[in-house]
C-alpha atoms as a PDB file:
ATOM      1  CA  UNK A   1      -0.741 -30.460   0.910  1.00  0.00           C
ATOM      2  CA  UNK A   2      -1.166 -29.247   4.692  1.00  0.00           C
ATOM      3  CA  UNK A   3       1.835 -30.963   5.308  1.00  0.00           C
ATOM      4  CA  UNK A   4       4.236 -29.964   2.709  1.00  0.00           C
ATOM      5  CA  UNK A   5       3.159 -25.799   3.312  1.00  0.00           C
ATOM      6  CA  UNK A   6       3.258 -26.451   7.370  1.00  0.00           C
ATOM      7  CA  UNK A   7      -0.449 -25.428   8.171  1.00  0.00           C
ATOM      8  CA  UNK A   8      -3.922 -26.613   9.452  1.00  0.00           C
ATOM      9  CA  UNK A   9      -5.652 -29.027   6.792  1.00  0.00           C
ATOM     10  CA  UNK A  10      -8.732 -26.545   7.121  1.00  0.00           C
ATOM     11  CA  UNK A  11      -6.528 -24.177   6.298  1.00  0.00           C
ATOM     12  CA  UNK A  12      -6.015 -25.674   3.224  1.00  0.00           C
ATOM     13  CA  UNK A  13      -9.707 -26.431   2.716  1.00  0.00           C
ATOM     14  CA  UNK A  14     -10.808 -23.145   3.565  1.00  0.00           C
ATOM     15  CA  UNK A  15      -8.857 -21.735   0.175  1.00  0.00           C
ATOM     16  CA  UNK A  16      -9.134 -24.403  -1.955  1.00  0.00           C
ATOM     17  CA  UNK A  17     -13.018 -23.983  -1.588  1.00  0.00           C
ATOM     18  CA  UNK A  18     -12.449 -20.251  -1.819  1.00  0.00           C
ATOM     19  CA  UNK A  19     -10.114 -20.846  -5.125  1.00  0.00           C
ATOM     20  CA  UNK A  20     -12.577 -23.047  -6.023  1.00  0.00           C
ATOM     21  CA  UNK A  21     -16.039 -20.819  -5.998  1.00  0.00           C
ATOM     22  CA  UNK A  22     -14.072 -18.126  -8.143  1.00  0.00           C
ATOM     23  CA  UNK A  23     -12.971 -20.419 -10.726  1.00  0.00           C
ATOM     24  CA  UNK A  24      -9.201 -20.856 -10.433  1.00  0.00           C
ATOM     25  CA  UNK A  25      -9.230 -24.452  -9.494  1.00  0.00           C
ATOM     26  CA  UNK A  26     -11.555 -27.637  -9.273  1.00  0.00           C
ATOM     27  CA  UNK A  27     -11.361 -30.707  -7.737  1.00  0.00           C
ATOM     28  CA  UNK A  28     -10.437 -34.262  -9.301  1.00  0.00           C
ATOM     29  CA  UNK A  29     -12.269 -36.996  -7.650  1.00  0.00           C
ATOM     30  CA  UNK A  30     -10.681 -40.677  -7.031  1.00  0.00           C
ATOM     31  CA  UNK A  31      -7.852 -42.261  -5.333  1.00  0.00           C
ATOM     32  CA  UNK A  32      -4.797 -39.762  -6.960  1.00  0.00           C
ATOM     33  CA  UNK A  33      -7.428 -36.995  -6.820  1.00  0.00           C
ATOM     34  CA  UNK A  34      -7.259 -33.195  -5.475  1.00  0.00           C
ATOM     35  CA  UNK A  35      -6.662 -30.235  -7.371  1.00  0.00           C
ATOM     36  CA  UNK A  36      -6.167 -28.958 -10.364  1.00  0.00           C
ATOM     37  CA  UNK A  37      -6.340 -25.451 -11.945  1.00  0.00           C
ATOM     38  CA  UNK A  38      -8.981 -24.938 -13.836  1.00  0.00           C
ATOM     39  CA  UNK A  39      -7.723 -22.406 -16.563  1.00  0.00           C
ATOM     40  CA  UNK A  40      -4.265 -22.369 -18.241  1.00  0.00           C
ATOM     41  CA  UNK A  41      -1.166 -21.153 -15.422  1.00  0.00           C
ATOM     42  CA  UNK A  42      -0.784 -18.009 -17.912  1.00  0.00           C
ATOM     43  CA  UNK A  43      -4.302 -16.965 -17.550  1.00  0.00           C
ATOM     44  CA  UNK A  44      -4.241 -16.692 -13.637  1.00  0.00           C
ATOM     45  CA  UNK A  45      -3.218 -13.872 -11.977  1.00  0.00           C
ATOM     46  CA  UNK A  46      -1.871 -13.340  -8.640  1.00  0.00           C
ATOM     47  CA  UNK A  47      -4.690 -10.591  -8.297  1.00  0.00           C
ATOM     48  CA  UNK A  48      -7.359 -13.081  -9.368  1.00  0.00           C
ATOM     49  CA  UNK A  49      -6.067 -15.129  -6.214  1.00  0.00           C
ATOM     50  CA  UNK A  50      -5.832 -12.459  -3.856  1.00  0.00           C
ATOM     51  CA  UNK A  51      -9.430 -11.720  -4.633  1.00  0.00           C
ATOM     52  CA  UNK A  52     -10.381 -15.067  -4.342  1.00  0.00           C
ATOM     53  CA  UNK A  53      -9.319 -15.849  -0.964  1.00  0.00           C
ATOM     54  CA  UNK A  54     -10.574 -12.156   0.606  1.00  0.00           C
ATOM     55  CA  UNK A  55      -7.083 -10.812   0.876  1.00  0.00           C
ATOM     56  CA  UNK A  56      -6.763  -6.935  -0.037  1.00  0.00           C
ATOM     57  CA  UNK A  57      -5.655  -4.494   1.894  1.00  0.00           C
ATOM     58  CA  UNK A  58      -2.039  -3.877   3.561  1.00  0.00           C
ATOM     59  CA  UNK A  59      -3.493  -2.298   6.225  1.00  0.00           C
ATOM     60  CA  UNK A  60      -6.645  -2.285   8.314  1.00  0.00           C
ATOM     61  CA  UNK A  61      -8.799   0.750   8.769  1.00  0.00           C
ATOM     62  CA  UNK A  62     -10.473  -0.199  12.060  1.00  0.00           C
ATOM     63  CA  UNK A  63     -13.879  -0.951  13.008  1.00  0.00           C
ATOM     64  CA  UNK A  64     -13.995   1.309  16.776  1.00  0.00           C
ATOM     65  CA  UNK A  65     -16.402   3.866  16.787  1.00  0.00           C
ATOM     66  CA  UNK A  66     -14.855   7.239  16.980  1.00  0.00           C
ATOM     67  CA  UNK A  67     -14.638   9.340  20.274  1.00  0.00           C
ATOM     68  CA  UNK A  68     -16.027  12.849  19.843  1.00  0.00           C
ATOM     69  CA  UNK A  69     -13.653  14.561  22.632  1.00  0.00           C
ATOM     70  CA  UNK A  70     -10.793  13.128  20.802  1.00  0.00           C
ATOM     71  CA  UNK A  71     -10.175  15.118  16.664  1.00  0.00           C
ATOM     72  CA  UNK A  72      -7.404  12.298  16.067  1.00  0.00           C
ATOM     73  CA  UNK A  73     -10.277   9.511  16.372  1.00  0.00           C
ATOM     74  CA  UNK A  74     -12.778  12.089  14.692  1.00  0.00           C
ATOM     75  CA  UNK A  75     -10.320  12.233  11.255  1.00  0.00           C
ATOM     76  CA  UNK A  76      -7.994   9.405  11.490  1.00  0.00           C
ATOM     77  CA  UNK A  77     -10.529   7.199   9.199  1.00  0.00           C
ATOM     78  CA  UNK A  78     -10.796   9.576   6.286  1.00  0.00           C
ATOM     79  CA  UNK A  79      -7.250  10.701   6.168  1.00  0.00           C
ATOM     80  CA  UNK A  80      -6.205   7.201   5.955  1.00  0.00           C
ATOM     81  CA  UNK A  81      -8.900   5.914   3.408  1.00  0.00           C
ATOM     82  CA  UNK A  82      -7.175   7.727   0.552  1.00  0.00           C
ATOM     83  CA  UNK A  83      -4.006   6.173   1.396  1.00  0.00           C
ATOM     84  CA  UNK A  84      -5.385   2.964   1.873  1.00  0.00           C
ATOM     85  CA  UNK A  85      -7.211   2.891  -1.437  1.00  0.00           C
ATOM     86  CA  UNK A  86      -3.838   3.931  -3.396  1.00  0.00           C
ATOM     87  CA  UNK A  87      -2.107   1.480  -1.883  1.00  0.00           C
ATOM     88  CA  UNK A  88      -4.732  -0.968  -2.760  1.00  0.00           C
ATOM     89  CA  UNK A  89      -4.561  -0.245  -6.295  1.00  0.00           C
ATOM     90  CA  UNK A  90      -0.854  -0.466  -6.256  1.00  0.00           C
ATOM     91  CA  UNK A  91      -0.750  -4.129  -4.956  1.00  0.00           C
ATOM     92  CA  UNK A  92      -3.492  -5.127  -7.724  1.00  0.00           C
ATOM     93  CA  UNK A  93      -1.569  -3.448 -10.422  1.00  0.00           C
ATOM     94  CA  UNK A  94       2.009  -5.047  -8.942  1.00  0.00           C
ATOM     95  CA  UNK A  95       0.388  -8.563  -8.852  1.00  0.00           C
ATOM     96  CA  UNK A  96      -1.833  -7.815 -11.900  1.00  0.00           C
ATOM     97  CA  UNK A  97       1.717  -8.147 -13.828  1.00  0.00           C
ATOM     98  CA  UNK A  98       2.431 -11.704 -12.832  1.00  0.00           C
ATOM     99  CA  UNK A  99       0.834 -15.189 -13.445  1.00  0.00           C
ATOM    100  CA  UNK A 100       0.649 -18.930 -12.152  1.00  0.00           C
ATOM    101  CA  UNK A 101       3.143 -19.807 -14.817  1.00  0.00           C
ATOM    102  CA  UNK A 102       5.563 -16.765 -13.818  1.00  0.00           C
ATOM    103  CA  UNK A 103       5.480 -18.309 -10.261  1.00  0.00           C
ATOM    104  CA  UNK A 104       6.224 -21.719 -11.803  1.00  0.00           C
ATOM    105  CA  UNK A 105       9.078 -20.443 -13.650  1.00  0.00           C
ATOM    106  CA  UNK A 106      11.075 -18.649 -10.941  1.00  0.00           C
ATOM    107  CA  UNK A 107      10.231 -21.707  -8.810  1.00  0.00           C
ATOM    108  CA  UNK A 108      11.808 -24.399 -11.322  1.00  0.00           C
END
């Protein structure tokens, strides 16, 4: 699987173990083993997989303390939290609208 998407095998282990503690997929022991999903394609959600693997978030509100001399570090956090939380809610309501089994289909 590493192979075919061009990345790091832990890569790949890394979110099938993260797909795989929320529920989306499970593992099929033996020889032609791997993974499967574990629910029907139309009951999967690109949200549900976002979740799953910790993504969120377009943008970064960063982790720096603030400098007191400076009122663009002092308010730069809470102007941007609103934004960042709309924006948020707009990705999970955009991929909210599309499943597994939509991928599938514009794939095929």
């Amino acid at each position: 699987m590493a192979a075919s998407i061009n990345t790091n095998p832990v890569v790949v282990r890394r979110i099938m173990g993260q797909l795989t503690r929320a529920g989306l997929v499970h593992s099929v022991p033996g020889k032609k083993g791997g993974f499967e999903l574990a629910k029907p394609a139309t009951k999967i959600r690109l949200d549900d997989i976002l979740h799953a693997v910790g993504g969120g978030g377009v943008f970064r509100i960063h982790d720096n303390e603030e400098n007191p001399a400076c009122f663009v570090s002092c308010g730069m956090k809470g102007a941007l939290a609103d934004v960042q939380e709309r924006v948020d809610a707009a990705v999970d309501r955009e991929l909210s609208k599309t499943s597994v089994a939509d991928v599938f289909r514009s794939i095929s």
